[in-house]
N, C-alpha and C. Protein backbone atom coordinates (compact mmCIF):
# COMPACT_ATOMS: atom_id res chain seq x y z
N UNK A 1 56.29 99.04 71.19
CA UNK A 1 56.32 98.04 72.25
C UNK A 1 57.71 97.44 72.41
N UNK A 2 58.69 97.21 71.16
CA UNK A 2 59.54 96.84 71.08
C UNK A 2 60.52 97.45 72.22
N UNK A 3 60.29 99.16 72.10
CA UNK A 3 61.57 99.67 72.15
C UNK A 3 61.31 99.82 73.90
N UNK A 4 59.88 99.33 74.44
CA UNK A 4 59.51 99.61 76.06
C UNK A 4 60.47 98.58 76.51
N UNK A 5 60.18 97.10 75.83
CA UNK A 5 60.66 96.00 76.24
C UNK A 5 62.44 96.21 76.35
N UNK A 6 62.84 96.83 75.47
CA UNK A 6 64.28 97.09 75.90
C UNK A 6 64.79 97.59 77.10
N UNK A 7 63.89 98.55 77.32
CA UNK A 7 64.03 99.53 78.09
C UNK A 7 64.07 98.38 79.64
N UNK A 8 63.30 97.93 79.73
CA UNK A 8 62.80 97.24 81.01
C UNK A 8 63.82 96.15 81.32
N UNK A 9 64.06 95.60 80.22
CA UNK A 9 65.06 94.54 79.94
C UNK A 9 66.26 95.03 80.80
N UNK A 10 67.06 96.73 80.40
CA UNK A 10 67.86 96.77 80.77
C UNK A 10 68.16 97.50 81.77
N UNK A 11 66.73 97.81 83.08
CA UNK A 11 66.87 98.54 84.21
C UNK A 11 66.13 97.77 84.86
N UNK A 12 66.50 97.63 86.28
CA UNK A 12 65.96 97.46 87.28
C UNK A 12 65.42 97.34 88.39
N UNK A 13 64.48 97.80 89.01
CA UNK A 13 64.34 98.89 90.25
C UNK A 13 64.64 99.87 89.96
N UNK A 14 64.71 100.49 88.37
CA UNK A 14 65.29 102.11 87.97
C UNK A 14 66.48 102.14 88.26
N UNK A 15 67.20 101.12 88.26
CA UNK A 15 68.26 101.42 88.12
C UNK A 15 69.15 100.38 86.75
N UNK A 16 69.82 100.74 85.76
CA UNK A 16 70.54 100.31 84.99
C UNK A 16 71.63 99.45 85.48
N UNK A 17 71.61 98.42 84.08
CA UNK A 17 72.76 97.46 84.29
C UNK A 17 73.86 97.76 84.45
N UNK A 18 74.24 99.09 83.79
CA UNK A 18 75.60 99.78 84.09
C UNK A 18 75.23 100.42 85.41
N UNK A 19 74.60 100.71 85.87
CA UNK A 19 74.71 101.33 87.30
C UNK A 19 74.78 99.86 88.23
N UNK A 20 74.57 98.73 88.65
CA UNK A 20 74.01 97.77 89.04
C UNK A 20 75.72 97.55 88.82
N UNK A 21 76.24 97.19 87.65
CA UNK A 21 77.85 96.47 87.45
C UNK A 21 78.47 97.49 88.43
N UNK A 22 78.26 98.97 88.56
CA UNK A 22 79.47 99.47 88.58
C UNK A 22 79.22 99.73 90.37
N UNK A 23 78.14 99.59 90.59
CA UNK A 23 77.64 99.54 92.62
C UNK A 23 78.86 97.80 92.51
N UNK A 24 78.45 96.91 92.11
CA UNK A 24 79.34 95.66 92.31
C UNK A 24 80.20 96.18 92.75
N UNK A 25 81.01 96.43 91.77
CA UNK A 25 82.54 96.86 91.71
C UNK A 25 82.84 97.28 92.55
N UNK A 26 82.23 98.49 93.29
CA UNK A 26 83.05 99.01 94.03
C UNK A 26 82.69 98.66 95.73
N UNK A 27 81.80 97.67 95.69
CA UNK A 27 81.23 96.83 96.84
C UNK A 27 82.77 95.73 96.71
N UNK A 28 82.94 95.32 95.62
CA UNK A 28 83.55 94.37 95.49
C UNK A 28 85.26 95.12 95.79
N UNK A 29 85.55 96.45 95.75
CA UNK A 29 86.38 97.42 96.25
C UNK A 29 87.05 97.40 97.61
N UNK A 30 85.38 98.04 98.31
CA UNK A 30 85.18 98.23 99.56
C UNK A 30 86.04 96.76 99.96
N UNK A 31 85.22 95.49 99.50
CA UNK A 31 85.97 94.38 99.97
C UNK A 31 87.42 94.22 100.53
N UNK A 32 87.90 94.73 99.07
CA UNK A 32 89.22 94.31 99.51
C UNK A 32 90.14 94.77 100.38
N UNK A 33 89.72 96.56 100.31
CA UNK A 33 89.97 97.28 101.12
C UNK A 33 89.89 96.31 102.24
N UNK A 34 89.04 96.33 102.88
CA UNK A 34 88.79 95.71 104.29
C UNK A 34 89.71 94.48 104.46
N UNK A 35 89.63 93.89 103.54
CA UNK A 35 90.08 92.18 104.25
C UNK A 35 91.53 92.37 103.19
N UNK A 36 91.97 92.52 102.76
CA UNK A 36 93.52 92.89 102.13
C UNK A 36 93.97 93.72 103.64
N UNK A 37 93.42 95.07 104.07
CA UNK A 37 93.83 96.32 104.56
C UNK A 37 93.58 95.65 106.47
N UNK A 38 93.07 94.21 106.78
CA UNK A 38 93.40 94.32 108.16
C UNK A 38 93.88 92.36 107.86
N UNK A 39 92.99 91.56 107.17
CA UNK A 39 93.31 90.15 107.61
C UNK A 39 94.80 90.17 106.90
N UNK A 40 94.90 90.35 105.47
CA UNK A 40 96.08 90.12 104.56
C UNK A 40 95.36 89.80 103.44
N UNK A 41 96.45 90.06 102.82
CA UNK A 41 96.11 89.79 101.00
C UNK A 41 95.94 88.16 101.27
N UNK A 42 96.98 87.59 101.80
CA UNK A 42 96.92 86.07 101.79
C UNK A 42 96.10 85.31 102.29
N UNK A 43 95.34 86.23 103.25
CA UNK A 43 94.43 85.42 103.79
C UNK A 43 93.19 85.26 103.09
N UNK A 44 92.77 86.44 101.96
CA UNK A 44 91.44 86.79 101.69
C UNK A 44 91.22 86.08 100.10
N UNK A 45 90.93 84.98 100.62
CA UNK A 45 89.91 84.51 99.35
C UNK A 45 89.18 84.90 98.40
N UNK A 46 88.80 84.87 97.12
CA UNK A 46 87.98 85.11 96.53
C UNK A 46 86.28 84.67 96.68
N UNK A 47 86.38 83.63 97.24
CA UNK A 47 85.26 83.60 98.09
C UNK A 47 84.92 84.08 99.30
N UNK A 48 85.89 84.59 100.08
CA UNK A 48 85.46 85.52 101.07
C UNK A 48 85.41 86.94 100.80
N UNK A 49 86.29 87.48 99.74
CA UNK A 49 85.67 88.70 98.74
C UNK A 49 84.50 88.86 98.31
N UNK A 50 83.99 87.74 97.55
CA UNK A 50 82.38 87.92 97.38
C UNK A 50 81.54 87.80 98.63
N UNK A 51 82.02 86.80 99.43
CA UNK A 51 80.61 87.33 100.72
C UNK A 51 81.09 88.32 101.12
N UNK A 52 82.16 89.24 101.28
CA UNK A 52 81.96 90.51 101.93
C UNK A 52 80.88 91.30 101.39
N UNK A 53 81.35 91.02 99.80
CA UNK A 53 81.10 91.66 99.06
C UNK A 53 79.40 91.83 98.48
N UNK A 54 79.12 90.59 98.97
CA UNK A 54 77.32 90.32 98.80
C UNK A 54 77.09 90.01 97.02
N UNK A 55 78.38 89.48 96.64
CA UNK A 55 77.97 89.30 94.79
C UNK A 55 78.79 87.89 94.48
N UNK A 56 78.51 86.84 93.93
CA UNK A 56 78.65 85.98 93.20
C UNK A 56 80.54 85.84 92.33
N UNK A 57 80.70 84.95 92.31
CA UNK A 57 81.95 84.55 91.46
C UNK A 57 82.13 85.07 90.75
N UNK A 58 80.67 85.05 90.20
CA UNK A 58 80.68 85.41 88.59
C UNK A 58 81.06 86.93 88.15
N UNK A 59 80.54 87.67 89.23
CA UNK A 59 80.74 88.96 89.12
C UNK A 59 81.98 89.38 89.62
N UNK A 60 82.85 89.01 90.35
CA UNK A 60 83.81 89.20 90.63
C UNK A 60 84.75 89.25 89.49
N UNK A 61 84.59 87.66 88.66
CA UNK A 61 85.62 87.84 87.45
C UNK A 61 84.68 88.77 86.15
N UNK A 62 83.37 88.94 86.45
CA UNK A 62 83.16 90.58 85.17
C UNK A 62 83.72 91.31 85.37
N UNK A 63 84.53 91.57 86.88
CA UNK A 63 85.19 93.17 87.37
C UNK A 63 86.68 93.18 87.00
N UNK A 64 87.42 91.86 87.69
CA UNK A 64 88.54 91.64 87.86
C UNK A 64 88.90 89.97 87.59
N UNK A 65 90.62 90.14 86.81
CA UNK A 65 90.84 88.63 86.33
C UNK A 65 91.78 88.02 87.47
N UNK A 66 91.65 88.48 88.64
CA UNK A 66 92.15 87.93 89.58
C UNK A 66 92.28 88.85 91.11
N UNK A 67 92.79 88.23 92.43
CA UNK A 67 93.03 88.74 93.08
C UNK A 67 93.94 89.82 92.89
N UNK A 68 94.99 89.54 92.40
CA UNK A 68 96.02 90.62 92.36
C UNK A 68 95.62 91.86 91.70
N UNK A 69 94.74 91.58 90.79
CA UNK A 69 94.07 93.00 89.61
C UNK A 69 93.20 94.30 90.33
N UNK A 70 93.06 93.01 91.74
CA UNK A 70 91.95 94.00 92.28
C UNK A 70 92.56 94.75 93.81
N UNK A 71 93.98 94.24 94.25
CA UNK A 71 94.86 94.60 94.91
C UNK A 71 95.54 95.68 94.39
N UNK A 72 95.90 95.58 92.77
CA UNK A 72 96.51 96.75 92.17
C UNK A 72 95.71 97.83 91.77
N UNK A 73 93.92 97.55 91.65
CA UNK A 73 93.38 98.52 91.64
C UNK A 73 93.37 99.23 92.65
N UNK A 74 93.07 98.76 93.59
CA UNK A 74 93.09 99.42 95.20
C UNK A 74 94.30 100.29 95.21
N UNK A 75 95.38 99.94 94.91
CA UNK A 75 96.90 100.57 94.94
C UNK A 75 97.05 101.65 94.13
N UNK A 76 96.13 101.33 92.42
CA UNK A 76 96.18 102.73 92.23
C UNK A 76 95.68 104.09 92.28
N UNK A 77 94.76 103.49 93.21
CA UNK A 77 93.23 104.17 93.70
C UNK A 77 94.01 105.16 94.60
N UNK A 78 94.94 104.59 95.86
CA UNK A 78 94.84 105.68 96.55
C UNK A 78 96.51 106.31 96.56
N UNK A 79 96.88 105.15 95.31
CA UNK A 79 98.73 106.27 94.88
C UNK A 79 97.73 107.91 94.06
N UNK A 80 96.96 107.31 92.73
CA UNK A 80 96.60 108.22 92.39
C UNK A 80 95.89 109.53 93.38
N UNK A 81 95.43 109.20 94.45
CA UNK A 81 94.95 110.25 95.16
C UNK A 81 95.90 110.72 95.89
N UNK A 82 97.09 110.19 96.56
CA UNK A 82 98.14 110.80 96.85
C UNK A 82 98.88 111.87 96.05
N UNK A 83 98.62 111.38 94.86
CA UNK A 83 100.22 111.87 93.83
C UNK A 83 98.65 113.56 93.64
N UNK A 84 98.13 113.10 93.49
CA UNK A 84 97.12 114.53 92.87
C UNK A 84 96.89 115.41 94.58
N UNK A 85 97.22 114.91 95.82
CA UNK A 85 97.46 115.82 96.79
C UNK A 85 98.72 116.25 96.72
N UNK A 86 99.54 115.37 96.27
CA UNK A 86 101.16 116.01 96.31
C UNK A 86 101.02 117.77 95.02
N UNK A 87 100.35 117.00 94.37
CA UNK A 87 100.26 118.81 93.23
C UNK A 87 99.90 119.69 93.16
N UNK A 88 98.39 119.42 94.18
CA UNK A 88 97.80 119.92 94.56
C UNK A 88 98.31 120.79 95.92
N UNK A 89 99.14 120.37 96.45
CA UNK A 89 100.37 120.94 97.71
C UNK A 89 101.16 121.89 97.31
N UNK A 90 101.96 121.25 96.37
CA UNK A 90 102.76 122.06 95.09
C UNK A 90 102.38 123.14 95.16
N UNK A 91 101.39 123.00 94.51
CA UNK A 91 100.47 124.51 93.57
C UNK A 91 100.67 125.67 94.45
N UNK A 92 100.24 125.14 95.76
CA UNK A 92 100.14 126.38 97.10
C UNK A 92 101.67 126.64 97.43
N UNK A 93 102.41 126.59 96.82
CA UNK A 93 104.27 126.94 97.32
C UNK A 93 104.96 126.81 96.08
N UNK A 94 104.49 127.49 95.29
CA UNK A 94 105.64 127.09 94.01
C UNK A 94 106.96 128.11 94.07
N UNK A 95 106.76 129.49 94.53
CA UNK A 95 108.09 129.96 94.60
C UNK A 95 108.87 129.75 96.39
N UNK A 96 107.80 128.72 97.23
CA UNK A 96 108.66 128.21 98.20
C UNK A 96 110.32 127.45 98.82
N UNK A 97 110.61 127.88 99.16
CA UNK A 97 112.14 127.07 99.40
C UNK A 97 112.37 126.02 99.14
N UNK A 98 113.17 124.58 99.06
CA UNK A 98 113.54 123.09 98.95
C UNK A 98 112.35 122.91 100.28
N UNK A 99 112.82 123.05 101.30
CA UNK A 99 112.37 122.74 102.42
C UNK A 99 111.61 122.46 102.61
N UNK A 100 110.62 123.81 102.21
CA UNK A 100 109.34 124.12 102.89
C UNK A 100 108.25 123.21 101.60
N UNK A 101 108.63 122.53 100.49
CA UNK A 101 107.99 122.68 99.14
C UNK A 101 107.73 120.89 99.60
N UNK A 102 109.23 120.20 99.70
CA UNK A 102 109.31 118.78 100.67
C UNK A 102 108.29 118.92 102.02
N UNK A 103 108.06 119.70 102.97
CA UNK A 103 106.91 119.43 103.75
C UNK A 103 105.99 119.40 103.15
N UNK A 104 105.56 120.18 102.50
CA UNK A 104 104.29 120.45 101.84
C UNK A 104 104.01 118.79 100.84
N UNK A 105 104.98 118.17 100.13
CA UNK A 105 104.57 117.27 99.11
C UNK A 105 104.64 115.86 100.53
N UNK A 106 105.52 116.15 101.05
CA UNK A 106 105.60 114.78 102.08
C UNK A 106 104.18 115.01 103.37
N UNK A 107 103.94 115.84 103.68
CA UNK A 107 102.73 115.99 104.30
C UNK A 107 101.09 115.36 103.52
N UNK A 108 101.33 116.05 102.39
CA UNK A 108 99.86 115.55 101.63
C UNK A 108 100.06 114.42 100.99
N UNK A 109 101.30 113.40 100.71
CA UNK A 109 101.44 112.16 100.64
C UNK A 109 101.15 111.17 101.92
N UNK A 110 101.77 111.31 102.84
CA UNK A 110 101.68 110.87 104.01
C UNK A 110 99.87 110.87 104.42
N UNK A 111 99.50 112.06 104.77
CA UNK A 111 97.91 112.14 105.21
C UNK A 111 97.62 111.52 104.02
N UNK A 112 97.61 111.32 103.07
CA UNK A 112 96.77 110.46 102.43
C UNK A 112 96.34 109.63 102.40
N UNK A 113 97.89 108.36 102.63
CA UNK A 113 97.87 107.40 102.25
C UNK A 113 97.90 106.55 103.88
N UNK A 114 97.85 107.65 105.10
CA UNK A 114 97.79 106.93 106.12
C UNK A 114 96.78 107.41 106.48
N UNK A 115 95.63 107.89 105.78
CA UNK A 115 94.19 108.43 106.41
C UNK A 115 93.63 107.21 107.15
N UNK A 116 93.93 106.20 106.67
CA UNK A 116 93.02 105.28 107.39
C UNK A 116 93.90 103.95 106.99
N UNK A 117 94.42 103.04 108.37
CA UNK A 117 95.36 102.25 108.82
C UNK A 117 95.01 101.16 107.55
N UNK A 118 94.09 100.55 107.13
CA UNK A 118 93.47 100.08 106.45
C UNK A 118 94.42 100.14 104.76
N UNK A 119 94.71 101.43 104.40
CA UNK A 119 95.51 102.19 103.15
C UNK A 119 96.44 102.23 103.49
N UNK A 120 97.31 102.21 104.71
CA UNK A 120 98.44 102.33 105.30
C UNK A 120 99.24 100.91 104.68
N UNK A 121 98.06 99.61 105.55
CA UNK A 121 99.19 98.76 105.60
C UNK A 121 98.74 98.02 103.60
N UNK A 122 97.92 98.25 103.18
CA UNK A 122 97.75 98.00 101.60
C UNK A 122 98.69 98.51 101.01
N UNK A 123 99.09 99.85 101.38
CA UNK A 123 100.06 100.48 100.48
C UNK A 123 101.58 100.29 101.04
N UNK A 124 102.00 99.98 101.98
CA UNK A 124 103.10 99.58 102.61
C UNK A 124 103.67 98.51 102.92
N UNK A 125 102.34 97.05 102.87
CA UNK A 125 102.81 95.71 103.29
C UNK A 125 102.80 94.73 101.77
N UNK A 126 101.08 95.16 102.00
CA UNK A 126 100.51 93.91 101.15
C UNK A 126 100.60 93.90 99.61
N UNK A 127 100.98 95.39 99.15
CA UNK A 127 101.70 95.47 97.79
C UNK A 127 103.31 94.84 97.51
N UNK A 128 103.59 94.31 98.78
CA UNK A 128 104.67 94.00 97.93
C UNK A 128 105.30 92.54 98.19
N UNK A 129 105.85 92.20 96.85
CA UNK A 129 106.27 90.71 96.98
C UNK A 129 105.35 89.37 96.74
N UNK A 130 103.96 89.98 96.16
CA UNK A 130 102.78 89.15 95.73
C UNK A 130 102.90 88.20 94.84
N UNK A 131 103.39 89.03 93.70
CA UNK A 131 104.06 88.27 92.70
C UNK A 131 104.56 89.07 91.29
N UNK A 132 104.87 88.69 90.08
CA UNK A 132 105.75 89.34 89.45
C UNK A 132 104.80 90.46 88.50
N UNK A 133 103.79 90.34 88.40
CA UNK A 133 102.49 91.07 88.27
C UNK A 133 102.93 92.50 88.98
N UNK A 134 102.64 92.08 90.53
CA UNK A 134 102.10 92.85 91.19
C UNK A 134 103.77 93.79 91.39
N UNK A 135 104.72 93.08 91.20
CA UNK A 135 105.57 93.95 91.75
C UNK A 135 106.37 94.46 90.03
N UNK A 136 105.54 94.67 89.14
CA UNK A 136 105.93 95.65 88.40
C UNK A 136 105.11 96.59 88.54
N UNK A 137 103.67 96.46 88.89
CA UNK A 137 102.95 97.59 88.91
C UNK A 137 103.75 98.28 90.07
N UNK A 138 103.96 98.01 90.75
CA UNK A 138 104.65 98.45 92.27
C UNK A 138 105.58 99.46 91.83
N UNK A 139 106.62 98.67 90.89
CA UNK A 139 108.04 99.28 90.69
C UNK A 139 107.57 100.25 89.82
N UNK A 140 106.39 100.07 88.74
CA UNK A 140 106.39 101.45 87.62
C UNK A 140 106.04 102.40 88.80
N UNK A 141 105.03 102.61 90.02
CA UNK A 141 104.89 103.40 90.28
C UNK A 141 106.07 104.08 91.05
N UNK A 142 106.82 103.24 91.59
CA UNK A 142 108.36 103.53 92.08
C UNK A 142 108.97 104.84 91.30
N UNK A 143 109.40 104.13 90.11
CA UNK A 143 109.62 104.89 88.77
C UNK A 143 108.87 106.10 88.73
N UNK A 144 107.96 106.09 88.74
CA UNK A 144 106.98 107.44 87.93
C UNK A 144 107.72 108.54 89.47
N UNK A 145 107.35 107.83 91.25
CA UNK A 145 107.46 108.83 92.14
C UNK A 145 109.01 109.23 91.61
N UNK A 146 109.89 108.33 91.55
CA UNK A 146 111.23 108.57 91.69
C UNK A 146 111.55 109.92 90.34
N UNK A 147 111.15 109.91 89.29
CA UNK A 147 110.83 110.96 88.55
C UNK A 147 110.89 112.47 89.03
N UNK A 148 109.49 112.07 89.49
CA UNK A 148 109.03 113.06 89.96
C UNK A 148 109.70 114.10 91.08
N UNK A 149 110.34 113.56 91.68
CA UNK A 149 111.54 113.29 93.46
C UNK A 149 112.45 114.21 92.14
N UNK A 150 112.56 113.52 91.02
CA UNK A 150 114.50 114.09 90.82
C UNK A 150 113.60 115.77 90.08
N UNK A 151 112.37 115.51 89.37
CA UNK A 151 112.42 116.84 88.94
C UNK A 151 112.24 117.94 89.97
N UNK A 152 112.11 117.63 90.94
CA UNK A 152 112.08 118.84 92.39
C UNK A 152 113.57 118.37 92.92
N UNK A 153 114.33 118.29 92.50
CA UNK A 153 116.05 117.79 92.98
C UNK A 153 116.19 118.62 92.23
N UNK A 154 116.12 118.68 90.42
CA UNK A 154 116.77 119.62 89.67
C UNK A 154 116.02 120.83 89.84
N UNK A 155 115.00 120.94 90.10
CA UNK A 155 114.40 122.69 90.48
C UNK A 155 114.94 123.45 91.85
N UNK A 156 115.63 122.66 92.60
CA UNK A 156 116.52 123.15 93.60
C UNK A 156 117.70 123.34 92.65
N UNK A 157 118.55 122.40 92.33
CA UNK A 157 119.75 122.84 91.80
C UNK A 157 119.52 124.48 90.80
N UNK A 158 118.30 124.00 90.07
CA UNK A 158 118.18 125.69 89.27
C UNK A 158 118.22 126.95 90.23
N UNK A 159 117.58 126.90 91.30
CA UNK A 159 117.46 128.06 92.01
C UNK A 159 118.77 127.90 93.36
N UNK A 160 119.38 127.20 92.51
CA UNK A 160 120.74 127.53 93.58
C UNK A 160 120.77 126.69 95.21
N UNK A 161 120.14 125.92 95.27
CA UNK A 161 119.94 125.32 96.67
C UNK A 161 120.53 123.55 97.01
N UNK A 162 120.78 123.52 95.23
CA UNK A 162 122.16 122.26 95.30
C UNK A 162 122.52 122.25 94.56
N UNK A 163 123.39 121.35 94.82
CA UNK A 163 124.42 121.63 93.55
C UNK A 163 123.92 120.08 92.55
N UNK A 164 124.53 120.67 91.04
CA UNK A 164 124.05 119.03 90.16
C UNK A 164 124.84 118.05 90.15
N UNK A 165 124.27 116.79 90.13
CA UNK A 165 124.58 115.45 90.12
C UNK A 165 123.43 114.70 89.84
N UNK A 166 123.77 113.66 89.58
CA UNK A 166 122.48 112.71 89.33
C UNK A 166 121.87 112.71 91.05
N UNK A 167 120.44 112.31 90.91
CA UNK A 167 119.77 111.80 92.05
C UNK A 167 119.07 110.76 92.56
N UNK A 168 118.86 110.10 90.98
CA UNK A 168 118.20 108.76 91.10
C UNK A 168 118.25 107.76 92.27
N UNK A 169 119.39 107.37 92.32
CA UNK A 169 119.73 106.52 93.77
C UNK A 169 118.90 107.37 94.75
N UNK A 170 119.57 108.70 95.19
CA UNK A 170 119.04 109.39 96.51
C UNK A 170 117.34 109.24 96.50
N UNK A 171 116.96 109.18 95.05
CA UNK A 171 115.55 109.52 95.53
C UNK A 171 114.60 108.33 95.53
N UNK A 172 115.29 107.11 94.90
CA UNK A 172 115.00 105.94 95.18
C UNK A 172 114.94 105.72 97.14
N UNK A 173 116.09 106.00 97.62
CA UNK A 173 116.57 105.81 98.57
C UNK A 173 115.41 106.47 99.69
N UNK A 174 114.88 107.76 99.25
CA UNK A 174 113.75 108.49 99.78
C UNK A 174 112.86 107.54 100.07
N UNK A 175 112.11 107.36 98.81
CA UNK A 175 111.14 106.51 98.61
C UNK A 175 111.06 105.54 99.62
N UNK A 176 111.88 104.69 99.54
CA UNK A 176 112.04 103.32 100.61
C UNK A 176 112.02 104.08 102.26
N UNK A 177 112.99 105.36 102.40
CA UNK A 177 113.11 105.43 103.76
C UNK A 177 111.25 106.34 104.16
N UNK A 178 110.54 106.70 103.32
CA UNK A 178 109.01 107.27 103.22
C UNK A 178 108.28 106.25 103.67
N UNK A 179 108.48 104.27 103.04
CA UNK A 179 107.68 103.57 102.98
C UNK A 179 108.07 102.82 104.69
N UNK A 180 109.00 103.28 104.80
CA UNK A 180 109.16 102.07 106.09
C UNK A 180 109.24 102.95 107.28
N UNK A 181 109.16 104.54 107.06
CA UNK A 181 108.67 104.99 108.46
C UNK A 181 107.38 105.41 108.65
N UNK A 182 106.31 105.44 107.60
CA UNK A 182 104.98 105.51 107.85
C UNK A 182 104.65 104.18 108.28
N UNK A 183 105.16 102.58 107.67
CA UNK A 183 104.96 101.87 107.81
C UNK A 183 104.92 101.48 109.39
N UNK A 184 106.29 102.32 109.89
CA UNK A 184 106.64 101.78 111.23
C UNK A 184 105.67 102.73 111.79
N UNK A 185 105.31 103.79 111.72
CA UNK A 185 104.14 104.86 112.61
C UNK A 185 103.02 103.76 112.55
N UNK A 186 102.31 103.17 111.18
CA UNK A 186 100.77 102.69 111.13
C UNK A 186 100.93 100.93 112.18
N UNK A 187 101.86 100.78 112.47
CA UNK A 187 102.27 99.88 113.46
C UNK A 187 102.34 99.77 114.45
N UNK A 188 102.90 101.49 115.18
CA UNK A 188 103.04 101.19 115.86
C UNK A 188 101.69 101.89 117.47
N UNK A 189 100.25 102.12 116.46
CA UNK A 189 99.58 102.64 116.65
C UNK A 189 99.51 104.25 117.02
N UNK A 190 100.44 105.07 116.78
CA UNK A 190 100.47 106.16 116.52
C UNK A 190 101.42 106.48 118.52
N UNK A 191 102.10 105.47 118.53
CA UNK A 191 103.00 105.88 119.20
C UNK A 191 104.10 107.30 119.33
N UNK A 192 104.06 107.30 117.85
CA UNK A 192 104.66 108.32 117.58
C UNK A 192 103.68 109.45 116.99
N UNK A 193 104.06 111.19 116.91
CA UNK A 193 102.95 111.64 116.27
C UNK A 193 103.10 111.82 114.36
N UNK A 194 102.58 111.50 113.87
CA UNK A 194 102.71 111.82 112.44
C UNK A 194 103.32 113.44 112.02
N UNK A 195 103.04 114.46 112.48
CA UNK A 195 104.11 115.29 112.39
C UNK A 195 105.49 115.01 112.49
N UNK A 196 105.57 114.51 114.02
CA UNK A 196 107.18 113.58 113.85
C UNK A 196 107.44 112.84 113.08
N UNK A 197 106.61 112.31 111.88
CA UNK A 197 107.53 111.38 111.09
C UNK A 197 107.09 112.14 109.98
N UNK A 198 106.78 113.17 109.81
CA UNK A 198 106.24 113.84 108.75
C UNK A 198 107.91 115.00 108.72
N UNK A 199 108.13 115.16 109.80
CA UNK A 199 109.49 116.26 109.94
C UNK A 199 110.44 115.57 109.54
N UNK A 200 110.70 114.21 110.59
CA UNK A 200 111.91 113.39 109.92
C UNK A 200 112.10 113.13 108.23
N UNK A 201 111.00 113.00 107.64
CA UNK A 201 111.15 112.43 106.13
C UNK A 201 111.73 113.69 105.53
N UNK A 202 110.80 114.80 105.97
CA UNK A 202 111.57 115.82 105.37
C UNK A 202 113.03 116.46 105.74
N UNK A 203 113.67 116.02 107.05
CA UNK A 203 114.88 116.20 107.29
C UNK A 203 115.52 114.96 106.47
N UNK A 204 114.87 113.95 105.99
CA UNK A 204 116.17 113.07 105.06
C UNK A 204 116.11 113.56 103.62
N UNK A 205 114.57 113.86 103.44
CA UNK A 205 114.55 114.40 101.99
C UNK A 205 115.55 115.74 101.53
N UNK A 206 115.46 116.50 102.41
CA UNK A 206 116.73 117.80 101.99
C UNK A 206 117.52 117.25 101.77
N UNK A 207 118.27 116.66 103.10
CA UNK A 207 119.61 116.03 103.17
C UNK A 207 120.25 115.11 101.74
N UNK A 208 118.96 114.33 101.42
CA UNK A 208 118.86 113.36 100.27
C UNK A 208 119.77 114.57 99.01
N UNK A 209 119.00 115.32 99.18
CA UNK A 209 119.08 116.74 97.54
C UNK A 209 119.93 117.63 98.27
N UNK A 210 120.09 117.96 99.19
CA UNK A 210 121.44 119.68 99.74
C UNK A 210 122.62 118.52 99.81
N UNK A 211 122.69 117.34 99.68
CA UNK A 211 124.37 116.57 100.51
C UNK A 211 125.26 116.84 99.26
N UNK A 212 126.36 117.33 99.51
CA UNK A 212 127.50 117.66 98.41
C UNK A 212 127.34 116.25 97.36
């Protein structure tokens, strides 16, 4: 009898407390998405997080120890799905040119993270300048892309398509000129076509790695 009473204790409607926390969560997700990704980070309360969200205070801080925790989850939610399309891009062109290898990683970054205007301006506005929290998570991921940028800088220089020097700056420099022309496309309601700013990045990205 003991071991029924547990049982019941810890499901409900057949469904478990761990299933029950982890529907929250990502209700409490969805939230922020929405009201971070159109009102502003600044505007969206933690009490207007939970009524989006249909869950209590209380559950908000079982998930997350603040707004910002749950802004940087969101951030690494859909860097991580970017960076695993960028390898996933990769994979399909590995003995491809500089060129063609930069469309391929700047294409499946871009569609990713501008699939929906919502991820656009989260990952382009409202990550940054929150506070000192938020803008190290920001900068490690800076770091990790900028990495990543120089080890496809030096796999050109190996196969002869530049010459060596450091790249850090240049690919820092990428980075920023990536964030502020998707930024300016998800702005400017697709005035422009995303191929066109999908070509341009990759005409600065060569340039960034082929410039003497």
């Amino acid at each position: 009898m003991a071991g029924n009473g547990t049982v019941a204790r810890r499901t409900y409607a057949g469904r478990s407390a761990a299933d029950r926390r982890a529907e929250r969560r990502e209700r409490l997700l969805d939230a922020g998405l929405e009201l971070f990704g159109t009102a502003g980070y600044a505007a969206a309360s933690i009490e207007k997080l939970c009524t989006h969200a249909g869950v209590s205070t209380r559950n908000f801080y079982e998930e997350f120890g603040s707004r910002e925790d749950l802004l940087m989850a969101l951030h690494d939610r859909i860097i991580e799905q970017a960076f695993q399309a960028v390898l996933n891009a990769l994979s399909t062109g590995d003995d491809a040119p500089l060129c063609q290898r930069f469309e391929l990683a700047v294409r499946a970054f871009v569609t990713t993270t501008a699939s929906d205007p919502r991820w656009a301006r989260l990952s382009y506005v409202e990550i940054i300048g929150v506070s000192n929290a938020v803008e190290k998570h920001r900068i490690a991921w800076r770091e990790r892309w900028a990495e990543f940028l120089e080890s496809e800088a030096n796999r050109a220089v190996a196969r002869g398509e530049a010459r060596p020097r450091s790249f850090h700056l240049a690919v820092v420099a990428l980075i920023g000129s990536v964030n502020e022309l998707v930024h300016h496309w998800s702005i400017c309601g697709g005035q422009e076509s995303l191929d066109d700013v999908i070509a341009e990045i990759v005409r600065v990205a060569s340039a960034a790695v082929t410039a003497p």
